[in-house]
C-alpha atoms as a PDB file:
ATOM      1  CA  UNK A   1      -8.259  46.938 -13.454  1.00  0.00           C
ATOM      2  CA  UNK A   2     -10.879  45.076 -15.145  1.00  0.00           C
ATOM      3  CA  UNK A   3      -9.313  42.164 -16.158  1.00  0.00           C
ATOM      4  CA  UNK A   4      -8.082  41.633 -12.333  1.00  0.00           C
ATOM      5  CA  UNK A   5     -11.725  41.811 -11.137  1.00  0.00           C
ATOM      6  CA  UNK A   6     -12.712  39.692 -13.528  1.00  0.00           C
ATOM      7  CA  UNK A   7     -10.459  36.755 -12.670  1.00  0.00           C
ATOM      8  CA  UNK A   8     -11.494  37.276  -8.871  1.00  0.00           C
ATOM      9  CA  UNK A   9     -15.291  36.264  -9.456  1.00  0.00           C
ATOM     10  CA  UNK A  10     -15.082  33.143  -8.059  1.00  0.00           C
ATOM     11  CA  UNK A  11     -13.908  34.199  -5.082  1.00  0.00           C
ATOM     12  CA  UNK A  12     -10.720  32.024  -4.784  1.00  0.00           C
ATOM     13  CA  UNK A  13      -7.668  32.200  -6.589  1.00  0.00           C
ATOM     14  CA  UNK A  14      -6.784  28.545  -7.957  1.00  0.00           C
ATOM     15  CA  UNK A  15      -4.360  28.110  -5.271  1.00  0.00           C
ATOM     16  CA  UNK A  16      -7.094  28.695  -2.988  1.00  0.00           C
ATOM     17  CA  UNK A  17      -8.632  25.429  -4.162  1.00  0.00           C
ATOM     18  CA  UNK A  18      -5.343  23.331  -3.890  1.00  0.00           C
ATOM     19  CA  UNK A  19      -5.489  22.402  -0.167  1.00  0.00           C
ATOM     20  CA  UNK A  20      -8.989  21.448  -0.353  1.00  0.00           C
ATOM     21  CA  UNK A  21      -8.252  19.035  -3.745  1.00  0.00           C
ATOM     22  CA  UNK A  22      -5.356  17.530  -1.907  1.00  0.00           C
ATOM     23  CA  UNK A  23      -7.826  16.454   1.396  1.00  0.00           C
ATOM     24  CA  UNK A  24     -10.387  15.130  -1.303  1.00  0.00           C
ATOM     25  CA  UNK A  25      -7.693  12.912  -3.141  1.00  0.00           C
ATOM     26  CA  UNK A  26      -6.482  12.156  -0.101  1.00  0.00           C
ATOM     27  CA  UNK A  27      -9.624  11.097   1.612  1.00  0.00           C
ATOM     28  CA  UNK A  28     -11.095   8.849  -1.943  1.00  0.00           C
ATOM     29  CA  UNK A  29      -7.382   7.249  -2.133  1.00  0.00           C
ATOM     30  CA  UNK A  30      -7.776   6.182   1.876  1.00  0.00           C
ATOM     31  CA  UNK A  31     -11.178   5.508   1.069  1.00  0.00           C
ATOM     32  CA  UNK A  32     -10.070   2.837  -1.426  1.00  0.00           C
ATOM     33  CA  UNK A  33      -7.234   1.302   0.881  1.00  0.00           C
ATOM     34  CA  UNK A  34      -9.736   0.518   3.395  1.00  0.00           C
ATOM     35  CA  UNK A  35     -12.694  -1.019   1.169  1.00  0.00           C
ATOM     36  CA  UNK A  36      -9.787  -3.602  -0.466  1.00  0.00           C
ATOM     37  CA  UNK A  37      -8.728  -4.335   2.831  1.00  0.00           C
ATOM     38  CA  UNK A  38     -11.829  -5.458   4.072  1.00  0.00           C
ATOM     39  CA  UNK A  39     -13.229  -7.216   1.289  1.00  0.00           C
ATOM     40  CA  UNK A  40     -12.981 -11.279   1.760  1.00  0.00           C
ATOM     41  CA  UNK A  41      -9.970 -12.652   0.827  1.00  0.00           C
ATOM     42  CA  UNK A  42     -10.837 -15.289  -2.425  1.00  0.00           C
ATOM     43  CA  UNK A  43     -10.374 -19.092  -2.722  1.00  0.00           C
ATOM     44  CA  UNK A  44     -10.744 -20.732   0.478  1.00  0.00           C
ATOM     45  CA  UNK A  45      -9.001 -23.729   2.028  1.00  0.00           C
ATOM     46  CA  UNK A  46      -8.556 -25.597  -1.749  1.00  0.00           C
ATOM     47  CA  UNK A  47      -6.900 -22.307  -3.261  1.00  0.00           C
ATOM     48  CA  UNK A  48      -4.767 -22.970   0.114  1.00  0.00           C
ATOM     49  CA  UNK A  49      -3.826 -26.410  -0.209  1.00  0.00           C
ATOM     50  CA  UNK A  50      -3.400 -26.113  -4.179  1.00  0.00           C
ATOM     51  CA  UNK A  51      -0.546 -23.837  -3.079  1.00  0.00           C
ATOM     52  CA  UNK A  52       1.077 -25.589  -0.935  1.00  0.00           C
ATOM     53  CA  UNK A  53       1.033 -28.715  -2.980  1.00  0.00           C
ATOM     54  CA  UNK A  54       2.648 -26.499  -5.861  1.00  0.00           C
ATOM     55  CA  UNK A  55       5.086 -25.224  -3.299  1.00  0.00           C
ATOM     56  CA  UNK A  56       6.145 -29.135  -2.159  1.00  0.00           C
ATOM     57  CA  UNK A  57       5.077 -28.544   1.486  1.00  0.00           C
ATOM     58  CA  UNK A  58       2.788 -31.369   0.530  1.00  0.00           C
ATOM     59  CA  UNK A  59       3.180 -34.532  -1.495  1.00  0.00           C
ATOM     60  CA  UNK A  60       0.338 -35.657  -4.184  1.00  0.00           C
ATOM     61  CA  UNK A  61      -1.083 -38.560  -1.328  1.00  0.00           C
ATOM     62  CA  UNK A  62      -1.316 -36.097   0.902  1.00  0.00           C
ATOM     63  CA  UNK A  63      -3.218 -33.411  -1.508  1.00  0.00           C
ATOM     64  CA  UNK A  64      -5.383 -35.973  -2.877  1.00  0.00           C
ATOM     65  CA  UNK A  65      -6.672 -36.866   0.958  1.00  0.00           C
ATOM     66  CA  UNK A  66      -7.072 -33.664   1.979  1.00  0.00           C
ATOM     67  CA  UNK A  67      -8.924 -32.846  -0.956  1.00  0.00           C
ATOM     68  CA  UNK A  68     -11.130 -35.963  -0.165  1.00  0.00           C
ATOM     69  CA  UNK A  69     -11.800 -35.193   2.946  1.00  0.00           C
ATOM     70  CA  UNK A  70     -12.624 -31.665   2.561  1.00  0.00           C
ATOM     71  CA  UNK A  71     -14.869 -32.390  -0.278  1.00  0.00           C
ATOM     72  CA  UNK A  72     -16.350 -35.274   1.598  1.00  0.00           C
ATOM     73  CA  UNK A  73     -17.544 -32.509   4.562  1.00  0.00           C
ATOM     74  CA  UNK A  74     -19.537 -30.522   1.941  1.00  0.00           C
END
């Protein structure tokens, strides 16, 4: 008798606790999704056309103007 009184002094059994830790997990791992998702997206419009010149869309005359021109605006 005393042992089962004395594993009740918390109040809550351990599976007691379990649908509260899964909301908690659940609510930091949303939590997470939505601050990445928001955050700015890194490397602008040269990051963009360095890609597509390394993809071919683009040629190296038409990199190097583009380049010019968007440094040239700074």
């Amino acid at each position: 008798m005393l042992a089962c009184e004395m594993g009740s002094m918390l109040g809550m059994s351990w599976w007691m606790w379990f649908p509260g830790l899964v909301v908690l997990v659940a609510l930091i791992v949303f939590g997470t999704w939505a601050v990445n998702r928001s955050a700015p997206r890194t490397g602008g419009p040269l990051r963009i056309l360095e890609e597509r010149y390394a993809r071919g869309e683009i040629d190296a005359e038409e990199f190097e103007r583009r380049r010019a021109r968007r440094e040239g605006s700074r």
